[in-house]
Protein backbone atom coordinates (compact mmCIF):
# COMPACT_ATOMS: atom_id res chain seq x y z
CA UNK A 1 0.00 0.00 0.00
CA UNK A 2 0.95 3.59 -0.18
CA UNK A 3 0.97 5.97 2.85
CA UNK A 4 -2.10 8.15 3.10
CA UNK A 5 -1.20 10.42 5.79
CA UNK A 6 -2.47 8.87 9.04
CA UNK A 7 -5.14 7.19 7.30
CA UNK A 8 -3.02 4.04 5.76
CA UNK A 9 -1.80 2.99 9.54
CA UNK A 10 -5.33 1.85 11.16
CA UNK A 11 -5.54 -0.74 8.29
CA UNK A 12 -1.91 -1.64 8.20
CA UNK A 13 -1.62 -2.44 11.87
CA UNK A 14 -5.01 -4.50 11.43
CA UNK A 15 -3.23 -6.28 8.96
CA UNK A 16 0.01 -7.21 10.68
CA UNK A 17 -2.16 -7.96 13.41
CA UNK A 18 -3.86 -10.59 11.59
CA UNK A 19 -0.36 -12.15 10.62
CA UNK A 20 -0.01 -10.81 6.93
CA UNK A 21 3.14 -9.17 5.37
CA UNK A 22 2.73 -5.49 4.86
CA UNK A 23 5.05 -3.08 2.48
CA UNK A 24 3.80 0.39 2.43
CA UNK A 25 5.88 2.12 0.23
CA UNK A 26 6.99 5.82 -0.42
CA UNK A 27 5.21 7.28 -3.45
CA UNK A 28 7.88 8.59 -5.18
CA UNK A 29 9.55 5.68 -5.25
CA UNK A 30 6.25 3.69 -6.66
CA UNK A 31 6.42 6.17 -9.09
CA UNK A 32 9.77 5.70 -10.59
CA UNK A 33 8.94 2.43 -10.35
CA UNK A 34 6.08 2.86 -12.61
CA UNK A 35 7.44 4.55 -15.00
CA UNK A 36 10.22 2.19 -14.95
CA UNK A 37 7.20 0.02 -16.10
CA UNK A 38 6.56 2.85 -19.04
CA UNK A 39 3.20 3.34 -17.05
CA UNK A 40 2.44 6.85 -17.64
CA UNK A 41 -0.77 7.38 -16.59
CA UNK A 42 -2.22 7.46 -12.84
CA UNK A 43 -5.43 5.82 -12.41
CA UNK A 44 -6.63 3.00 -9.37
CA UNK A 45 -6.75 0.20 -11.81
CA UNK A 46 -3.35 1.31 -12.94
CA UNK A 47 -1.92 2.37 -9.27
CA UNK A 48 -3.31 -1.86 -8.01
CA UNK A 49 -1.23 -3.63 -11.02
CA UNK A 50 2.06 -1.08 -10.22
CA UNK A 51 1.18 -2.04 -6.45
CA UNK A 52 0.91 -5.28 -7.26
CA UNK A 53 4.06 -5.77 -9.50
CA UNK A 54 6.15 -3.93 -7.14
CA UNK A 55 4.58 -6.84 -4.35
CA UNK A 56 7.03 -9.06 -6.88
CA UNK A 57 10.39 -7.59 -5.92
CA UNK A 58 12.81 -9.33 -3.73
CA UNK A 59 14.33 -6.03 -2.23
CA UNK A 60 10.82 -5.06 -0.66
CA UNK A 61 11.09 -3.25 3.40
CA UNK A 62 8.33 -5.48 5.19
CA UNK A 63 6.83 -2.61 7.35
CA UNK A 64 6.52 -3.29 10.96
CA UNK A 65 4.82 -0.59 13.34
CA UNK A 66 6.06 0.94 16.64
CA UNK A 67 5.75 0.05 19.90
CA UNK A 68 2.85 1.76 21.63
CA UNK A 69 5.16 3.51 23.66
CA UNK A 70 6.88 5.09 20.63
CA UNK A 71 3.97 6.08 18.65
CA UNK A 72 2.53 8.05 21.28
CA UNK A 73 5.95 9.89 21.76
CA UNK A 74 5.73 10.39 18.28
CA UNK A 75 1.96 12.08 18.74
CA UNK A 76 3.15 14.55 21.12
CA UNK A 77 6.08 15.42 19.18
CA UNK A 78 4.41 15.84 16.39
CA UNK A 79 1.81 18.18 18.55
CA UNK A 80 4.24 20.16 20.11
CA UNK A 81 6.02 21.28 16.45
CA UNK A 82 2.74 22.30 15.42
CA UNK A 83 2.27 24.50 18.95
CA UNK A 84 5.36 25.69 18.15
CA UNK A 85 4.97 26.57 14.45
CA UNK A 86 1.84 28.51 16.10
CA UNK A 87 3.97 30.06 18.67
CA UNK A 88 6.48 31.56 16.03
CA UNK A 89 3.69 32.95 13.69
CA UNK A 90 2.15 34.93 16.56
CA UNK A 91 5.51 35.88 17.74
CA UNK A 92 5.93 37.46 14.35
CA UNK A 93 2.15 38.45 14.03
CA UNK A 94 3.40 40.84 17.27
CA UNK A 95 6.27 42.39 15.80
CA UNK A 96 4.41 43.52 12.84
CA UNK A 97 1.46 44.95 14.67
CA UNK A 98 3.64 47.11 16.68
CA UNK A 99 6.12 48.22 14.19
CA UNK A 100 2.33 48.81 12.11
CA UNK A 101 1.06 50.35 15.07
CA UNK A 102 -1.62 48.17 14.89
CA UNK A 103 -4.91 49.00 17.22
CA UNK A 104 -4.69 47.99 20.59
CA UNK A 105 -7.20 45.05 20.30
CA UNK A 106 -5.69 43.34 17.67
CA UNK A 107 -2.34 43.43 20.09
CA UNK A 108 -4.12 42.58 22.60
CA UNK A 109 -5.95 39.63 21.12
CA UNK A 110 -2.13 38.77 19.32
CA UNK A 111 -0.83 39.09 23.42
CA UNK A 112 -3.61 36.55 24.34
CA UNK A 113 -2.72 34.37 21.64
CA UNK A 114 0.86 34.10 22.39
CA UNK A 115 -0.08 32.95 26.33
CA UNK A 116 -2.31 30.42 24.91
CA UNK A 117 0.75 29.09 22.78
CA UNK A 118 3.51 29.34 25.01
CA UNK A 119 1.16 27.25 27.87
CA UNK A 120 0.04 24.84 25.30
CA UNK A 121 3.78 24.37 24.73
CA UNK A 122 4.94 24.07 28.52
CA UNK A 123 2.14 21.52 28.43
CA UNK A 124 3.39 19.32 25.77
CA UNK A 125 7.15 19.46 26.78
CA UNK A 126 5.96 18.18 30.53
CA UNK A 127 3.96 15.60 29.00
CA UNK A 128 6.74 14.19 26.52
CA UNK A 129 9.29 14.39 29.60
CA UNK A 130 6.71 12.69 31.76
CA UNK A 131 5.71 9.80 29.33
CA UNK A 132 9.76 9.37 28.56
CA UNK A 133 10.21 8.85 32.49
CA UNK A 134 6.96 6.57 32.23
CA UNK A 135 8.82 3.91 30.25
CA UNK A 136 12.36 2.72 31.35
CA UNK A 137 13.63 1.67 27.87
CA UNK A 138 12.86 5.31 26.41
CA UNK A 139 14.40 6.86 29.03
CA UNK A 140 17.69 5.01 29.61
CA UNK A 141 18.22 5.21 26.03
CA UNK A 142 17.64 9.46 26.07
CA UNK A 143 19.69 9.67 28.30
CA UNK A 144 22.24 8.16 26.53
CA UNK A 145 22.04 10.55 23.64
CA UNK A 146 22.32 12.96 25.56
CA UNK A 147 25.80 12.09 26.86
CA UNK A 148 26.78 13.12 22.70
CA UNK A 149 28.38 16.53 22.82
CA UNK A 150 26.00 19.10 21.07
CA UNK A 151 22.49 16.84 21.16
CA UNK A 152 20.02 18.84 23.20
CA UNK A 153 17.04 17.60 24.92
CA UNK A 154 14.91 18.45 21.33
CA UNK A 155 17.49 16.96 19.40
CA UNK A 156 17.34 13.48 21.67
CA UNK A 157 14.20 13.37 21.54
CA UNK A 158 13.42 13.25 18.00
CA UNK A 159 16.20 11.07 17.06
CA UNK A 160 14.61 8.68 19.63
CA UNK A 161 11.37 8.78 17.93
CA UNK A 162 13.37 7.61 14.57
CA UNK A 163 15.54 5.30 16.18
CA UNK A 164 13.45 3.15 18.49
CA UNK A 165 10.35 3.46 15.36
CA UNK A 166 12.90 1.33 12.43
CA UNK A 167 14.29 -1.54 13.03
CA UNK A 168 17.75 -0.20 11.11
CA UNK A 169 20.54 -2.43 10.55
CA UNK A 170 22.62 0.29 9.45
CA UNK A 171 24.05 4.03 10.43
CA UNK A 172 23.80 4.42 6.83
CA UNK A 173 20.52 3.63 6.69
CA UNK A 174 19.25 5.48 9.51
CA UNK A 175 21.05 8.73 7.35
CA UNK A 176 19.52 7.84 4.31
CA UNK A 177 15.82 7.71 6.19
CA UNK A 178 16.35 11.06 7.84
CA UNK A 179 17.60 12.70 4.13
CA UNK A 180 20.57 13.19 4.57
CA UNK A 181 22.49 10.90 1.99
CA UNK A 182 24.30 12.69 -0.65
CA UNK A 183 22.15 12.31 -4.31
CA UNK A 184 25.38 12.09 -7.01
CA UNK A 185 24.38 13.24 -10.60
CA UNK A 186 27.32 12.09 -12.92
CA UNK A 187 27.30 10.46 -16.28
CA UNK A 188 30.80 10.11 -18.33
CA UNK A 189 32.96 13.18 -18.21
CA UNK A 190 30.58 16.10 -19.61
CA UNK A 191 27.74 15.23 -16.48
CA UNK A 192 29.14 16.33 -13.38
CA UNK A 193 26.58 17.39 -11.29
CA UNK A 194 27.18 18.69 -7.70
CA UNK A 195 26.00 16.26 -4.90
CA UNK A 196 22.92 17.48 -3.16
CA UNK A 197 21.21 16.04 0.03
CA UNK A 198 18.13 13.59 -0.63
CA UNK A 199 16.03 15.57 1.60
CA UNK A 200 13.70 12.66 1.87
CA UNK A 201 13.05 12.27 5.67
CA UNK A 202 11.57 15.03 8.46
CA UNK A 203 12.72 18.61 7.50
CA UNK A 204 12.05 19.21 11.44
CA UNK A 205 14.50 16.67 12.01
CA UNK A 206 16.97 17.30 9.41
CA UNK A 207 16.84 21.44 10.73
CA UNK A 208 17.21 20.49 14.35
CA UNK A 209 20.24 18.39 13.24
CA UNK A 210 21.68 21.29 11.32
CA UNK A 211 21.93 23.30 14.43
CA UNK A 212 23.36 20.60 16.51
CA UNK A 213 25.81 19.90 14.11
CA UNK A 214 27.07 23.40 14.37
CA UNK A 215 27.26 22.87 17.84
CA UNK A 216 29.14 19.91 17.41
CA UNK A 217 32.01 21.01 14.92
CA UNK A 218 33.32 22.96 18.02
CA UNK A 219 33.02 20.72 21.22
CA UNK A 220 32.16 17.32 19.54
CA UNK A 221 35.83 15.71 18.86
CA UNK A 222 34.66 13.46 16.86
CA UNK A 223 32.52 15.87 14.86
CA UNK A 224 35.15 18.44 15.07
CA UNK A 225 38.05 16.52 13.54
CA UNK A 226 35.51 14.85 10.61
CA UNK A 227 34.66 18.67 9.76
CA UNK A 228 38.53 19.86 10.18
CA UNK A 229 39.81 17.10 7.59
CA UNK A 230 37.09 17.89 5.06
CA UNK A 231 37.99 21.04 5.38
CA UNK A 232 42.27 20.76 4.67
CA UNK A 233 40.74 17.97 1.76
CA UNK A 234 38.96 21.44 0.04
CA UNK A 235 35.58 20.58 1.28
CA UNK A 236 33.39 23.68 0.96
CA UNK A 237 31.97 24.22 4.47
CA UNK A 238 28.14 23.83 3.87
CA UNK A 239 29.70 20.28 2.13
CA UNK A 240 31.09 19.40 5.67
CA UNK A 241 28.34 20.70 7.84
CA UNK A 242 26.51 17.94 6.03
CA UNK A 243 28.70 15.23 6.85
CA UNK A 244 29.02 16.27 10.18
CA UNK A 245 24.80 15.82 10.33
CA UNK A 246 25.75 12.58 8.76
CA UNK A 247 28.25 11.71 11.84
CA UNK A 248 25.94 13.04 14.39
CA UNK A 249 23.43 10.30 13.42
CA UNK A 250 26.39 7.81 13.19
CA UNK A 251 27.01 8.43 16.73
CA UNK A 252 23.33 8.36 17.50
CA UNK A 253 22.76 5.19 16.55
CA UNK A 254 25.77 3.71 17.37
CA UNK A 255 25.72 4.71 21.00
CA UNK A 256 21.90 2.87 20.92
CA UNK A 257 23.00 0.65 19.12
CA UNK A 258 25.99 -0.83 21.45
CA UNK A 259 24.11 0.21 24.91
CA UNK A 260 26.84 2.62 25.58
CA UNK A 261 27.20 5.94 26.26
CA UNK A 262 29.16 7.99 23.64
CA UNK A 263 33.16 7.97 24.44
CA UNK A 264 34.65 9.60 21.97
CA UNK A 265 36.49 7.78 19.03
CA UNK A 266 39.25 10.16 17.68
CA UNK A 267 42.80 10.21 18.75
């Protein structure tokens, strides 16, 4: 099947519940694959044969859903961006109106807005902490991230949320997931496009691990010397900010990985 929002998991959980093999698979991908097939047009009857021909391949992800505990950290994540999204707009909304000198109801009604917001989003952050300290295996394992120079509370938290949701057997993977894998575009010697990031995954994610990593390329050693040598090697330094969001989600997983808190692997 192909994800429909929210509205695909109800029926795929039912599903695996029942003992059948699910694949719910990303819909750009289908589409390649389709037109791989030289299907160019995009009806149901055409989307259930490209559905089920892609069923056929051997390289198929079987999908597998959370744990409980997991999803609903992922709910209140999810919630609190939004809250916080909100927050920022109003925030905004409140320098305009007084640079516009705006009336004083709409600033007040802007004011009211922004304490709505801002206790909405004290609410959410007590509730993720709380249902973190609810469950020992979530919690052991934040902590743990956190003990990786330049990873934040927000930061932990949402790489937890990808983490403990895919079962991945590789850093790579977990980089290539979260968009963050390098896309080549190359072809003889008069095709040399410059690498760009996939940019596949959570921009949320992806941002919050942008300012981490520029955290890291200062007090993370490991970080720090990764984003050094690219740097003597020519790298341009937007090129090696990238790799060192790359390494930051090496370390991530391979401090959950091993059950160990993160000891630093440079000389």
């Amino acid at each position: 099947m192909e994800p429909t929002g929210v509205y695909h998991q109800a029926l795929a959980l039912a599903l695996y519940e029942a003992g059948m093999t699910v694949v719910v698979v990303n819909p750009g991908q289908l589409r390649q694959f389709a037109e791989g097939l030289a299907v160019r047009t995009k009806t149901d009857a055409k989307d259930s044969v490209v559905l089920a021909r892609y069923a056929g391949q051997p390289e198929r992800i079987v999908w597998q859903p959370a744990p409980v505990e997991v999803r609903q950290l992922q709910a209140l994540m999810g919630r609190l961006a939004t809250v916080e999204t909100e927050l920022r707009r109003e925030l905004n909304r409140r320098e305009a109106a007084q640079l516009g000198h705006d009336p004083q109801l709409v600033q007040a009604s802007i004011a009211d807005a922004i304490a709505f917001w801002s206790a909405e989003q004290s609410k959410l952050q007590q509730a993720i902490d709380e249902h973190i300290d609810r469950h020992p295996g979530l919690k052991i394992e934040r902590e743990r991230l956190l003990t990786i120079p330049a990873v934040g509370p927000k930061t932990a938290n949402r790489m937890l949320c990808v983490l403990s949701a895919h079962d991945f057997g590789r850093a790579s993977q977990a980089a290539a997931f979260i968009g963050l894998t390098p896309v080549e575009h190359q072809s003889g010697s008069s095709v040399r496009g410059r690498p760009r990031l996939s940019k596949c995954g959570d921009a949320r994610l992806r941002a919050a691990l942008y300012m981490a990593a520029v955290v890291a390329i200062r007090h993370n050693p490991d970080v720090r010397a990764l984003y050094q040598r690219l740097l003597k090697r020519g790298k341009a330094k937007l090129s090696a900010l990238c790799a060192a969001m790359r390494k930051l989600v090496h370390i991530c997983f391979g401090v959950l990985k091993n059950q160990q808190d993160y000891r630093p692997q440079c000389a």
